[in-house]
C-alpha atoms as a PDB file:
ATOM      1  CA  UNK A   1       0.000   0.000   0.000  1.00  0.00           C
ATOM      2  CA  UNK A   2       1.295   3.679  -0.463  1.00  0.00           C
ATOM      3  CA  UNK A   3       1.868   5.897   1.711  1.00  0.00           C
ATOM      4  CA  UNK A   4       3.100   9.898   2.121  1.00  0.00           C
ATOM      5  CA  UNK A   5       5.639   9.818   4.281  1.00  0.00           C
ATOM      6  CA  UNK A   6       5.529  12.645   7.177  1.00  0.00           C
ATOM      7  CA  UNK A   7       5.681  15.866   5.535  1.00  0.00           C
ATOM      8  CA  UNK A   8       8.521  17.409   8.067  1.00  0.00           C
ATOM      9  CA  UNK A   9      11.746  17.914   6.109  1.00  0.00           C
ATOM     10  CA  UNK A  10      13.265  17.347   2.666  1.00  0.00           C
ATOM     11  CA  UNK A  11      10.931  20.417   1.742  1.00  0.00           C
ATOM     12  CA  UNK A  12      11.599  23.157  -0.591  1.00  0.00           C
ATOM     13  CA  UNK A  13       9.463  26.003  -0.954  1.00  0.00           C
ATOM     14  CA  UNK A  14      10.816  28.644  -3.782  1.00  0.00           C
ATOM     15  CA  UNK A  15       9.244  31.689  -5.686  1.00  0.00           C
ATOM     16  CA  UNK A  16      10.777  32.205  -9.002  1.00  0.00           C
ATOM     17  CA  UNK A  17      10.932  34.746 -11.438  1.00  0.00           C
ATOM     18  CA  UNK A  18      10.008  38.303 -11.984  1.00  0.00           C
ATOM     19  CA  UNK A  19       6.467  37.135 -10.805  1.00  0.00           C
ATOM     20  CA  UNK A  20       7.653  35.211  -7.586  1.00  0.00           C
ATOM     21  CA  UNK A  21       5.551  32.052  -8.735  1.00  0.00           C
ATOM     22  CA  UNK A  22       5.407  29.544  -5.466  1.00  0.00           C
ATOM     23  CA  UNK A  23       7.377  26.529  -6.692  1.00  0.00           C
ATOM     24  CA  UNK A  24       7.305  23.267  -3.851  1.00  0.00           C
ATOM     25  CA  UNK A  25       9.903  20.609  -4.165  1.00  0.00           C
ATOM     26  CA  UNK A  26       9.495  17.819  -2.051  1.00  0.00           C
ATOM     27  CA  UNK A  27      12.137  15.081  -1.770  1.00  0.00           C
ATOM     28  CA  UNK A  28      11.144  11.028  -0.727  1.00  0.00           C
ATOM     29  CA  UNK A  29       7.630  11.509  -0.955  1.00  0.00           C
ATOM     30  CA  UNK A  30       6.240   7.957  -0.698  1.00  0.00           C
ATOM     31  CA  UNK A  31       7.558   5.622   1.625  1.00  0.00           C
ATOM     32  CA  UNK A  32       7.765   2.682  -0.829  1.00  0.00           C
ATOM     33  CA  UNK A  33       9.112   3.438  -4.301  1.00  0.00           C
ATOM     34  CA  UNK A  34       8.920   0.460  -5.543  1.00  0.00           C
ATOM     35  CA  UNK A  35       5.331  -0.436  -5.307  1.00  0.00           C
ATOM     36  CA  UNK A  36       4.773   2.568  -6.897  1.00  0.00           C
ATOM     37  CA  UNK A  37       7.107   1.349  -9.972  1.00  0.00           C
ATOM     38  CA  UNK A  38       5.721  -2.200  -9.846  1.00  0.00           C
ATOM     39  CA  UNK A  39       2.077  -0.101 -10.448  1.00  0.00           C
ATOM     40  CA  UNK A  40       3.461   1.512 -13.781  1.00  0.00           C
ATOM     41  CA  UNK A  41       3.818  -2.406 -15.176  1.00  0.00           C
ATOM     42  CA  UNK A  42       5.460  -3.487 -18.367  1.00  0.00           C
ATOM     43  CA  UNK A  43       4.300  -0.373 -20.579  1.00  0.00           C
ATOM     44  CA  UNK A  44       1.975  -2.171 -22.470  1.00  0.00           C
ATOM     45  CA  UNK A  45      -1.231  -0.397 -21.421  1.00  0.00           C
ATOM     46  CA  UNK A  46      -0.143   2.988 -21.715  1.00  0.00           C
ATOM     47  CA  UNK A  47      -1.448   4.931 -24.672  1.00  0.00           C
ATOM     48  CA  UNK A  48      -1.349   8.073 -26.094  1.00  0.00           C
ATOM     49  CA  UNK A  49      -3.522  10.533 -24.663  1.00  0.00           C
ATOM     50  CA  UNK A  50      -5.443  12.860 -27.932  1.00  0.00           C
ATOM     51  CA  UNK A  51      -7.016  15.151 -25.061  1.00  0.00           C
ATOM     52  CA  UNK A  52      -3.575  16.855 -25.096  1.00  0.00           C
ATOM     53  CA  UNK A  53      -0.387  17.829 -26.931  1.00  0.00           C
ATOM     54  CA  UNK A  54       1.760  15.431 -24.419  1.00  0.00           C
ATOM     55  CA  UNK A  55       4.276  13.867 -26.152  1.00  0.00           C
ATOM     56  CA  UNK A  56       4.028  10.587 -24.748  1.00  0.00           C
ATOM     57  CA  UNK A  57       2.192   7.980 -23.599  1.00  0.00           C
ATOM     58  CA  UNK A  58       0.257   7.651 -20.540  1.00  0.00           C
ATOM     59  CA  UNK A  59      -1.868   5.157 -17.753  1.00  0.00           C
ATOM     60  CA  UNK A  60      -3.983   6.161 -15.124  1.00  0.00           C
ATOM     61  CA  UNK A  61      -2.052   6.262 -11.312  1.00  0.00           C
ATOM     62  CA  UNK A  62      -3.683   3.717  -8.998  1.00  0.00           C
ATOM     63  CA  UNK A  63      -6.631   5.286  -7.131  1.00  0.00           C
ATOM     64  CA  UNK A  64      -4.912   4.817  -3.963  1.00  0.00           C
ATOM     65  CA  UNK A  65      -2.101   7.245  -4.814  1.00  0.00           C
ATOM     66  CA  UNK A  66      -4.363   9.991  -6.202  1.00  0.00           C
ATOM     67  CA  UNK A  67      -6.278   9.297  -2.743  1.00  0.00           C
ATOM     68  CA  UNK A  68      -2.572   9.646  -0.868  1.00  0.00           C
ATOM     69  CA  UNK A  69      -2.192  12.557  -2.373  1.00  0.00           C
ATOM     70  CA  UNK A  70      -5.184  14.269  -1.532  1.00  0.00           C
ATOM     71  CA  UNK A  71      -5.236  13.785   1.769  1.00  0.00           C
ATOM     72  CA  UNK A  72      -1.657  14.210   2.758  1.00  0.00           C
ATOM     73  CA  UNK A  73      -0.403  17.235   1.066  1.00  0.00           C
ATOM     74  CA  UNK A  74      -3.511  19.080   1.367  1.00  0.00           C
ATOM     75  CA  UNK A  75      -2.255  21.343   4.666  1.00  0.00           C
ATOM     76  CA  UNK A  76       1.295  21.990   2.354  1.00  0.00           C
ATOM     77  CA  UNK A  77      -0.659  23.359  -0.236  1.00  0.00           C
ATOM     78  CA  UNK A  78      -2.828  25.155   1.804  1.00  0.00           C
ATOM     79  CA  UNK A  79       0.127  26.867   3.329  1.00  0.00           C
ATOM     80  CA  UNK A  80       2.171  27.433  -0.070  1.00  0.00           C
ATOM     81  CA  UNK A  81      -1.048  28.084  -2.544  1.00  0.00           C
ATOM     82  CA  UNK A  82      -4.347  28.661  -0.958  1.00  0.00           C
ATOM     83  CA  UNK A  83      -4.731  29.591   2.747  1.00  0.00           C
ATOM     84  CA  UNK A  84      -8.285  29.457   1.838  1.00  0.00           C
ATOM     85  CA  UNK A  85      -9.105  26.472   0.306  1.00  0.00           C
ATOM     86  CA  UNK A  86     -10.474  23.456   2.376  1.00  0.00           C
ATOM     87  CA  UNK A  87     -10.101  20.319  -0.100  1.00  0.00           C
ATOM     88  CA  UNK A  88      -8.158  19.147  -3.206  1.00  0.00           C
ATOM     89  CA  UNK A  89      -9.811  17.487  -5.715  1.00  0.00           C
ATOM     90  CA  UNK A  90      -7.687  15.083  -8.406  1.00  0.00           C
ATOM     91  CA  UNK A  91      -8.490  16.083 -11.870  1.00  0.00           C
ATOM     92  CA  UNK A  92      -6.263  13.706 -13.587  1.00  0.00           C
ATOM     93  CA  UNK A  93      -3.095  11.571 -12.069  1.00  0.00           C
ATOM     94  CA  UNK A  94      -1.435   9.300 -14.667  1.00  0.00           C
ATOM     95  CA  UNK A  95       2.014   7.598 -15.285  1.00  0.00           C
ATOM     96  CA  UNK A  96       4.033   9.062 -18.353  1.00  0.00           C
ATOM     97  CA  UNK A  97       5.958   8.216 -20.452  1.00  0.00           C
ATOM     98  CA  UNK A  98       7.838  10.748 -22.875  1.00  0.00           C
ATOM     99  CA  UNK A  99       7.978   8.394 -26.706  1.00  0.00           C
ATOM    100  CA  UNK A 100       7.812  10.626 -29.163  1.00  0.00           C
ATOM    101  CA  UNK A 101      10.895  11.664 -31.173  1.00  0.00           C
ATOM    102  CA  UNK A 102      11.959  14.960 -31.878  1.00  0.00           C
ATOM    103  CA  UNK A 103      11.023  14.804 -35.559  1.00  0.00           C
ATOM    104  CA  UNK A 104       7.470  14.186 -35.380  1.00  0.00           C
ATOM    105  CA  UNK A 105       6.869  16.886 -32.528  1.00  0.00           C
ATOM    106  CA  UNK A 106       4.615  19.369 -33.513  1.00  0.00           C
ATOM    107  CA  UNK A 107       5.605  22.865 -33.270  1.00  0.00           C
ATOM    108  CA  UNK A 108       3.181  23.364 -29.724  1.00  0.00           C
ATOM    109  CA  UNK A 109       5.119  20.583 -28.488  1.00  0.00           C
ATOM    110  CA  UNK A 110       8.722  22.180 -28.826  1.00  0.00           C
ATOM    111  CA  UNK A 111       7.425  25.306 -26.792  1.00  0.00           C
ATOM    112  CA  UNK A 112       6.836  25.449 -22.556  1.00  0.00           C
ATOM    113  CA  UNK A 113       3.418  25.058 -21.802  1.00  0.00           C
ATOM    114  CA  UNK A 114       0.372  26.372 -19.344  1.00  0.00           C
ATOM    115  CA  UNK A 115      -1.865  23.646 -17.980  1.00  0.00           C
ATOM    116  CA  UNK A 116      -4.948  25.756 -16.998  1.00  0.00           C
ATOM    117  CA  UNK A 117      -5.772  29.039 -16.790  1.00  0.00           C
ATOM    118  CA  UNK A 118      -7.104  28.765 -13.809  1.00  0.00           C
ATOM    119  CA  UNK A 119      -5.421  30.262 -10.563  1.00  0.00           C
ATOM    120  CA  UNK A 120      -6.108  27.107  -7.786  1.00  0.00           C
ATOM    121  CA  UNK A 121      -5.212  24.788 -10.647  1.00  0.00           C
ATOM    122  CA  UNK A 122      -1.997  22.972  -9.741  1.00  0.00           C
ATOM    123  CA  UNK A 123       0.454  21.033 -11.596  1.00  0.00           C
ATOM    124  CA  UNK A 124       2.719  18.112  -9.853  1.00  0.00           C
ATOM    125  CA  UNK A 125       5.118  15.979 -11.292  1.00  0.00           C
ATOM    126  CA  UNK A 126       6.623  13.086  -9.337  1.00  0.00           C
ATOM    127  CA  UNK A 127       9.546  11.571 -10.875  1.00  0.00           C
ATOM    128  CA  UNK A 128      10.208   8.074 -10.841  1.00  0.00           C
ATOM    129  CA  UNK A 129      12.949   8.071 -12.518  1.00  0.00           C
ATOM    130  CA  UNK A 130      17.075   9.360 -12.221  1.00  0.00           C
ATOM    131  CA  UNK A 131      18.530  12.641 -12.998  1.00  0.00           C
ATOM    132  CA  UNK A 132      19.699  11.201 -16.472  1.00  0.00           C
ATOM    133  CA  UNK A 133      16.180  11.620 -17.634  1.00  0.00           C
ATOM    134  CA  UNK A 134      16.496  15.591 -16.585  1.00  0.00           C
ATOM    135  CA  UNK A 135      13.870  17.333 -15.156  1.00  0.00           C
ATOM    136  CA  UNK A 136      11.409  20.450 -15.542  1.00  0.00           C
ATOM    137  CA  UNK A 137      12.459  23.860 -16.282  1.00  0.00           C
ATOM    138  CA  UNK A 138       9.997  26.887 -16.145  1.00  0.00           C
ATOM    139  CA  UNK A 139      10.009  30.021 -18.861  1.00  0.00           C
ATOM    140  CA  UNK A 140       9.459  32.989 -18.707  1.00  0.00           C
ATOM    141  CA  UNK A 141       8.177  34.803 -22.639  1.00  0.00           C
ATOM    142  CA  UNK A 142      10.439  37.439 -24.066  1.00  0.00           C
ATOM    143  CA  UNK A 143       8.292  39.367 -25.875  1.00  0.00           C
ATOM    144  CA  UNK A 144       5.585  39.927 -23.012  1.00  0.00           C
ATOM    145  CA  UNK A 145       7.221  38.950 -20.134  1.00  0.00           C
ATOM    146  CA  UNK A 146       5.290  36.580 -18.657  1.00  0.00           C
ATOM    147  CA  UNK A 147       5.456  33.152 -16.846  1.00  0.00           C
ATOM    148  CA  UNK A 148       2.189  32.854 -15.906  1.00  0.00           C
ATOM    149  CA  UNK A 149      -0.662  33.083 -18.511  1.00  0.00           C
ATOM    150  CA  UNK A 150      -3.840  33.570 -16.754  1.00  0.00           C
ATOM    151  CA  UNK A 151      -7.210  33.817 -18.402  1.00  0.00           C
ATOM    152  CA  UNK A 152      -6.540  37.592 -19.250  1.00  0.00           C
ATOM    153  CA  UNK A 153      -3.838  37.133 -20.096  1.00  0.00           C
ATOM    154  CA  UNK A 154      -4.251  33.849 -22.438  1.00  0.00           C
ATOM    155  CA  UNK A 155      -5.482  35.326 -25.679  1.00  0.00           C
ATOM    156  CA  UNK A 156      -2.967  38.310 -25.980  1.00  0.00           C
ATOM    157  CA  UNK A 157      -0.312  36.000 -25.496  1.00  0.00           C
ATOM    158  CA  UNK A 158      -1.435  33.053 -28.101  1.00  0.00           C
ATOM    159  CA  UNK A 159      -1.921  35.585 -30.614  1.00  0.00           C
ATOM    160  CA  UNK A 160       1.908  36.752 -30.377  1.00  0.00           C
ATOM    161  CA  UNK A 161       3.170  33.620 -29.581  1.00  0.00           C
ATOM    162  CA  UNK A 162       1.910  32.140 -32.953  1.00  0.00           C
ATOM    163  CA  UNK A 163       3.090  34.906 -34.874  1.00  0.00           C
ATOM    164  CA  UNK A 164       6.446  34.602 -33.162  1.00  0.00           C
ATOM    165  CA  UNK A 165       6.276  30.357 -33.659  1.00  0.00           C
ATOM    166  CA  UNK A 166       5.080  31.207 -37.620  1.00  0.00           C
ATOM    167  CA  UNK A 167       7.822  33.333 -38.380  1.00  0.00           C
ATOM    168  CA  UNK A 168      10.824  31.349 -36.697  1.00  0.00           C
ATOM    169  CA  UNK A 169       9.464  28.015 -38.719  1.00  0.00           C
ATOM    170  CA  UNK A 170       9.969  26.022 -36.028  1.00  0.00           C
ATOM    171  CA  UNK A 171       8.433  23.082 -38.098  1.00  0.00           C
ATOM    172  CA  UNK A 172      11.796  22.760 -39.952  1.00  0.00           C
ATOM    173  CA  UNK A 173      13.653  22.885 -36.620  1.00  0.00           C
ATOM    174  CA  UNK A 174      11.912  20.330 -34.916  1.00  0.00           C
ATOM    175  CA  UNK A 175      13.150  19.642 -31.346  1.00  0.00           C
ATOM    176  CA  UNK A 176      12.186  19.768 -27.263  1.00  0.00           C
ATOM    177  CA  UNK A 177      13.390  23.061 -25.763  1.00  0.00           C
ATOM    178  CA  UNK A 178      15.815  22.617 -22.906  1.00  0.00           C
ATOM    179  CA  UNK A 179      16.940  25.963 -22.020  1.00  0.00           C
ATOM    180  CA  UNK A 180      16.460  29.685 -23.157  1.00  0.00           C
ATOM    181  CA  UNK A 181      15.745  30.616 -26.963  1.00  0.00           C
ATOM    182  CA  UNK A 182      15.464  33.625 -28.610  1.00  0.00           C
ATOM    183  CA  UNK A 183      11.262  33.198 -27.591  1.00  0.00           C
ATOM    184  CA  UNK A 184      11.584  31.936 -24.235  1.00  0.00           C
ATOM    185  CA  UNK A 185      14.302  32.408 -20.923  1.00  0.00           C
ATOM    186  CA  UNK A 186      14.348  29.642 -18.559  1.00  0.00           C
ATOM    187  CA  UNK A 187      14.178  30.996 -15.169  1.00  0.00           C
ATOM    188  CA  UNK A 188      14.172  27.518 -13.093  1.00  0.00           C
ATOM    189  CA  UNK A 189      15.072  24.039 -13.470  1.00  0.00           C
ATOM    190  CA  UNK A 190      14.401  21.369 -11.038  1.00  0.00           C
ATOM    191  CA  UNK A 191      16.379  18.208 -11.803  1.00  0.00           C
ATOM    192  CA  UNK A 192      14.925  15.016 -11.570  1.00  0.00           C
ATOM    193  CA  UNK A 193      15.292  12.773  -8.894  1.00  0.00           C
ATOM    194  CA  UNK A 194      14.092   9.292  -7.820  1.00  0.00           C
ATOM    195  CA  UNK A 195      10.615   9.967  -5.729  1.00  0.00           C
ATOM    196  CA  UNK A 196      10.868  13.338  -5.524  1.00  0.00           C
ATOM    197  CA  UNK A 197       7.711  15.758  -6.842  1.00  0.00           C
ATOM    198  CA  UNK A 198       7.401  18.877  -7.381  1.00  0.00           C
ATOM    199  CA  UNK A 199       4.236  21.054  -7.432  1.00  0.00           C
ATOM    200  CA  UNK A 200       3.111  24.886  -8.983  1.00  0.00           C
ATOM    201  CA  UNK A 201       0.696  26.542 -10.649  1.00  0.00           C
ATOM    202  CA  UNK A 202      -0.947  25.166 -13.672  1.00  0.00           C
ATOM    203  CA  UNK A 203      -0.560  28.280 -15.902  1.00  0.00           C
ATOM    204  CA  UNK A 204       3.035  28.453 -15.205  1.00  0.00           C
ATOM    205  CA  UNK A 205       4.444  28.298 -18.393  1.00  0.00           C
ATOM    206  CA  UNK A 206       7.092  24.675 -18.222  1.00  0.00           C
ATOM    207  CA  UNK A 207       8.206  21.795 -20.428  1.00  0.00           C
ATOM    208  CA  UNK A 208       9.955  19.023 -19.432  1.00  0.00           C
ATOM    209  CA  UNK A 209      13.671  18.338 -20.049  1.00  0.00           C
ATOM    210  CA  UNK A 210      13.408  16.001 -22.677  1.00  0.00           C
ATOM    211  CA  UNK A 211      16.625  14.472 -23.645  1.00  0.00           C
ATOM    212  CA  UNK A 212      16.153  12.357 -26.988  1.00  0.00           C
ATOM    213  CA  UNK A 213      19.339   9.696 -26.691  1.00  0.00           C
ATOM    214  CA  UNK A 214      17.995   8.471 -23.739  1.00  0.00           C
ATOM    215  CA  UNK A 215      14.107   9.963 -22.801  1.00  0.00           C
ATOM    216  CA  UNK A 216      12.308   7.862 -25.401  1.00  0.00           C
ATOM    217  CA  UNK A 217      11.688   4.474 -24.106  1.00  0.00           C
ATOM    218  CA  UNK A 218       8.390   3.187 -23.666  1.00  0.00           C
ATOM    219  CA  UNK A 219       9.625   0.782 -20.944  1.00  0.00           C
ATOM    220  CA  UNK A 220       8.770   1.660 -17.416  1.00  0.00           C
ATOM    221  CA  UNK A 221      11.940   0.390 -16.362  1.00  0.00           C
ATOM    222  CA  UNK A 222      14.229   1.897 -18.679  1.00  0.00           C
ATOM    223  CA  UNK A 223      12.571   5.381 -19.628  1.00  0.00           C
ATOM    224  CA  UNK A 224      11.401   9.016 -18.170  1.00  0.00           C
ATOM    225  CA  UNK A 225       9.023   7.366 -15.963  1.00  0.00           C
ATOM    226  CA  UNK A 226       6.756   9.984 -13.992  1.00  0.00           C
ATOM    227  CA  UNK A 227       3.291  10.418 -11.841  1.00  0.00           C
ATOM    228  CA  UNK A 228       1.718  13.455 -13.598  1.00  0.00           C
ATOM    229  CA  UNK A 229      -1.036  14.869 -11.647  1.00  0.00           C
ATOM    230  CA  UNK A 230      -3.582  18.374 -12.384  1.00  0.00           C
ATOM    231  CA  UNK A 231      -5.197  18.996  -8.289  1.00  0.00           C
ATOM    232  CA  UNK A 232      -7.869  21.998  -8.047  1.00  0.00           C
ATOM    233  CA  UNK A 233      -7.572  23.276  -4.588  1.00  0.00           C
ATOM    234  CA  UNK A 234     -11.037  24.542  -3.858  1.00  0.00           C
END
């Protein structure tokens, strides 16, 4: 069965950026890895996911992780994200796998990424896998300036960002960004690490470190194995 382990050290709580965006990194967060990898299987019932742009393939987390989750971290995010809230409710929580190579990215998939617009919308990543597999970096957009892209903000933004994607043809460039550009400056990274996790904002604009030679195995054991997981705080 998993379990959270106490929540008293091996914390990290970080603001980055112009915007001070709360970033939590938190280190050994289940008490038994390994049942958590023996969950993820052999790979062969992950599949893509055409809901979204990720580049992967995915399976659902076992319901008593998301349930873990929920009810341990729920006073950390309180503290880091929403004083007010009073529950978190699991959207989504699936393995991942990154598969796809670089070639037959599209171009939304070689830019960082919001997943919500919504403000108590959260984002958490728990890697399962070694720091060869890198990590997650966070961006910040040249042209405006932002890192977060909130409803207001989402439709100025798109607008220049596909005029900006159009005219440096990134379709006959194709590749995952890992780092600044002349579009985007990374303003974090977080490497990855063997059961650690880390949690922010959903429309914090991020992409994974995706590193081709070795990222692209659909194996469990052998590729960029992670717990992705969208939590509303409400």
């Amino acid at each position: 069965m998993v379990q959270i382990r106490p929540l008293t050290q091996g914390i990290r709580q970080l603001r980055i950026g112009d915007e001070a965006t709360p970033l939590l990194i938190i280190d050994d967060l289940v008490t038994d890895l390994d049942w958590i990898i023996k969950a993820a299987g052999q790979g062969s019932d992950f599949q893509t996911d055409p809901a979204n742009f990720y580049p992967g393939i995915r399976k659902p987390a076992p319901q008593l992780y998301q349930q873990a989750i929920q009810t341990a971290l729920l006073p950390l995010l309180q503290a880091v994200f929403s004083p007010q809230a009073s529950r978190i409710h699991s959207l989504q929580s699936a393995f991942s796998l990154s598969t796809t190579p670089a070639t037959q990215l599209r171009p939304i998939q070689m830019l960082p990424h919001i997943d919500a617009t919504t403000p108590n919308q959260l984002a958490m990543v728990h890697y399962l896998c070694g720091s060869e597999h890198g990590g997650t970096s966070f961006y910040r957009h040249r042209e405006t300036g932002f890192a977060r892209i909130s409803a207001e903000r989402l439709a100025g933004y798109s607008a220049k960002l596909k005029a900006e994607a159009q005219a440096a043809q990134l379709h006959l460039q194709p590749g995952y960004i890992d780092g600044d550009t002349s579009l985007f400056q990374r303003i974090y990274q977080v490497d990855a690490k063997p059961n650690r996790a880390i949690i922010y904002p959903g429309n914090l604009l991020h992409s994974g470190d995706i590193r081709e030679a070795s990222d692209l195995s659909a194996d469990p054991r052998q590729g960029r194995l992670t717990i992705s997981s969208f939590l509303q705080l409400s």
